[in-house]
Protein backbone atom coordinates (compact mmCIF):
# COMPACT_ATOMS: atom_id res chain seq x y z
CA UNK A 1 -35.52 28.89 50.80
CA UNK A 2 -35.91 25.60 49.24
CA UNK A 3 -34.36 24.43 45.88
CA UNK A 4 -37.54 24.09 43.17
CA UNK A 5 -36.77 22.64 39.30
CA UNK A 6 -38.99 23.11 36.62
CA UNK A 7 -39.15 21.91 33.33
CA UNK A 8 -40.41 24.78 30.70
CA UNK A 9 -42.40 23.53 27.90
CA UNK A 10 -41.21 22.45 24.84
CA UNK A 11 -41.40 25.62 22.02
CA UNK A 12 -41.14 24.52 18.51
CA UNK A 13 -39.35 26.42 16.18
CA UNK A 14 -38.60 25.60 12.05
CA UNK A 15 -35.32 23.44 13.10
CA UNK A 16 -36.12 21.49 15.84
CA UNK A 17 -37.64 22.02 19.66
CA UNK A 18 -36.38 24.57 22.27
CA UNK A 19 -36.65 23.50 25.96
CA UNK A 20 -35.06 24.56 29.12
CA UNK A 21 -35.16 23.37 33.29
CA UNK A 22 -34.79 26.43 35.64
CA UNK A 23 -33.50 25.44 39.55
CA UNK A 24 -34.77 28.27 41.83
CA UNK A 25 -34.06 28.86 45.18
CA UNK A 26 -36.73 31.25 46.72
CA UNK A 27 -37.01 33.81 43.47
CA UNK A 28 -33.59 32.78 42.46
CA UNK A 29 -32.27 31.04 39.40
CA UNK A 30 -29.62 29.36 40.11
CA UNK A 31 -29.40 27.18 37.72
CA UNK A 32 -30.71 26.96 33.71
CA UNK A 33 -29.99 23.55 31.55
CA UNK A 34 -30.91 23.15 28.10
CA UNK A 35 -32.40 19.92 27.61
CA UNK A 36 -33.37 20.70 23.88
CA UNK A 37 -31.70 23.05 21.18
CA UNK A 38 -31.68 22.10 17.70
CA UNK A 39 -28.28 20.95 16.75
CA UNK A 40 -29.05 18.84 13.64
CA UNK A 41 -26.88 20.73 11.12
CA UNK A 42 -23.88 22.70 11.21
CA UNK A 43 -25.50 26.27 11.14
CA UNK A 44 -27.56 25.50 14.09
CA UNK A 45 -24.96 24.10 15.92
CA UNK A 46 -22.60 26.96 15.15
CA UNK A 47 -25.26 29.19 16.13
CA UNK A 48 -26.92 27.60 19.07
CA UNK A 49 -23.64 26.66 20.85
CA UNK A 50 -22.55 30.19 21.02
CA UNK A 51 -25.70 31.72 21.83
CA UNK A 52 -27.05 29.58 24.46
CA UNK A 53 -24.30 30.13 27.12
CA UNK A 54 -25.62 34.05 26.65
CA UNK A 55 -29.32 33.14 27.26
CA UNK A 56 -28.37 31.00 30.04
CA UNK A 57 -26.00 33.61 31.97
CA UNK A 58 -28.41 36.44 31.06
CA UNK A 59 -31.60 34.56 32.79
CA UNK A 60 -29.83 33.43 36.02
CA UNK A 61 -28.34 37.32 36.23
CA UNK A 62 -31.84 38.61 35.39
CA UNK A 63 -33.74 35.81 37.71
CA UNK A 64 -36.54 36.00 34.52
CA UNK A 65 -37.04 35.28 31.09
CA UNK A 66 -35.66 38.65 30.31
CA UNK A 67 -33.28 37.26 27.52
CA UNK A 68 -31.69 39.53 24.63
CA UNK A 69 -32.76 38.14 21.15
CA UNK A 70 -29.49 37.44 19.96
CA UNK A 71 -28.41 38.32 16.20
CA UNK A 72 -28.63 35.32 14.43
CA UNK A 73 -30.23 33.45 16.83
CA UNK A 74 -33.42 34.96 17.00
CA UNK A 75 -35.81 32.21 16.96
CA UNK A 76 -33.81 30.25 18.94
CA UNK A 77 -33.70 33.29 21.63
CA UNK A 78 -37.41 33.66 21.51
CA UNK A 79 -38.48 30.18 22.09
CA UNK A 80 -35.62 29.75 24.65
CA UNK A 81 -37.38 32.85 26.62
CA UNK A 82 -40.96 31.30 25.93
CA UNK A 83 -39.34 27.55 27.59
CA UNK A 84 -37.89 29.60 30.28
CA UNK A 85 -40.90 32.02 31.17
CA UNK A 86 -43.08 28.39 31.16
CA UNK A 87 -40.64 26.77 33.69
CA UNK A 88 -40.84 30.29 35.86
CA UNK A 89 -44.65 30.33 35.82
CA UNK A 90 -44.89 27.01 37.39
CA UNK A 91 -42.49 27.88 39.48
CA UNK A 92 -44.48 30.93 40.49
CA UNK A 93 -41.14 33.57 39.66
């Protein structure tokens, strides 16, 4: 099966813009990269570097937006799942 990237659309949430690319192969993920997070203070990054390894491991094991909300984290978990599920629709997964 061929090797597909999409971009997910860009969720806002209160401290900044979510938004992930999913690589596919067939109904796959292979491969998630964040291309936004809010980092812009030190609670968000504390917060969003720890939790967005999880959200990226659990939607390439899940192959879907299936993503725990993550204590702490959970707007940044929601939006990340809304960015993903985007990117998956246009990739027809």
């Amino acid at each position: 099966a061929e090797i597909r990237t999409a971009t997910g659309d860009a969720v806002a949430i209160r401290w900044g813009d979510v938004q992930v690319a999913v690589t596919a192969q067939g109904d796959d993920i292979i491969e998630v990269e964040t291309l936004a997070i809010p980092m812009d203070d030190r609670k968000s990054r504390r917060i969003n570097s720890s939790a967005e390894p999880i959200l990226r491991e659990e939607a390439i094991a899940s192959d879907g937006a299936d993503v725990s909300v993550i204590s702490g984290a959970t707007y940044t978990s929601e939006a990340y799942a809304e960015s993903l599920q985007s990117a998956l629709d246009q990739l027809g997964i």
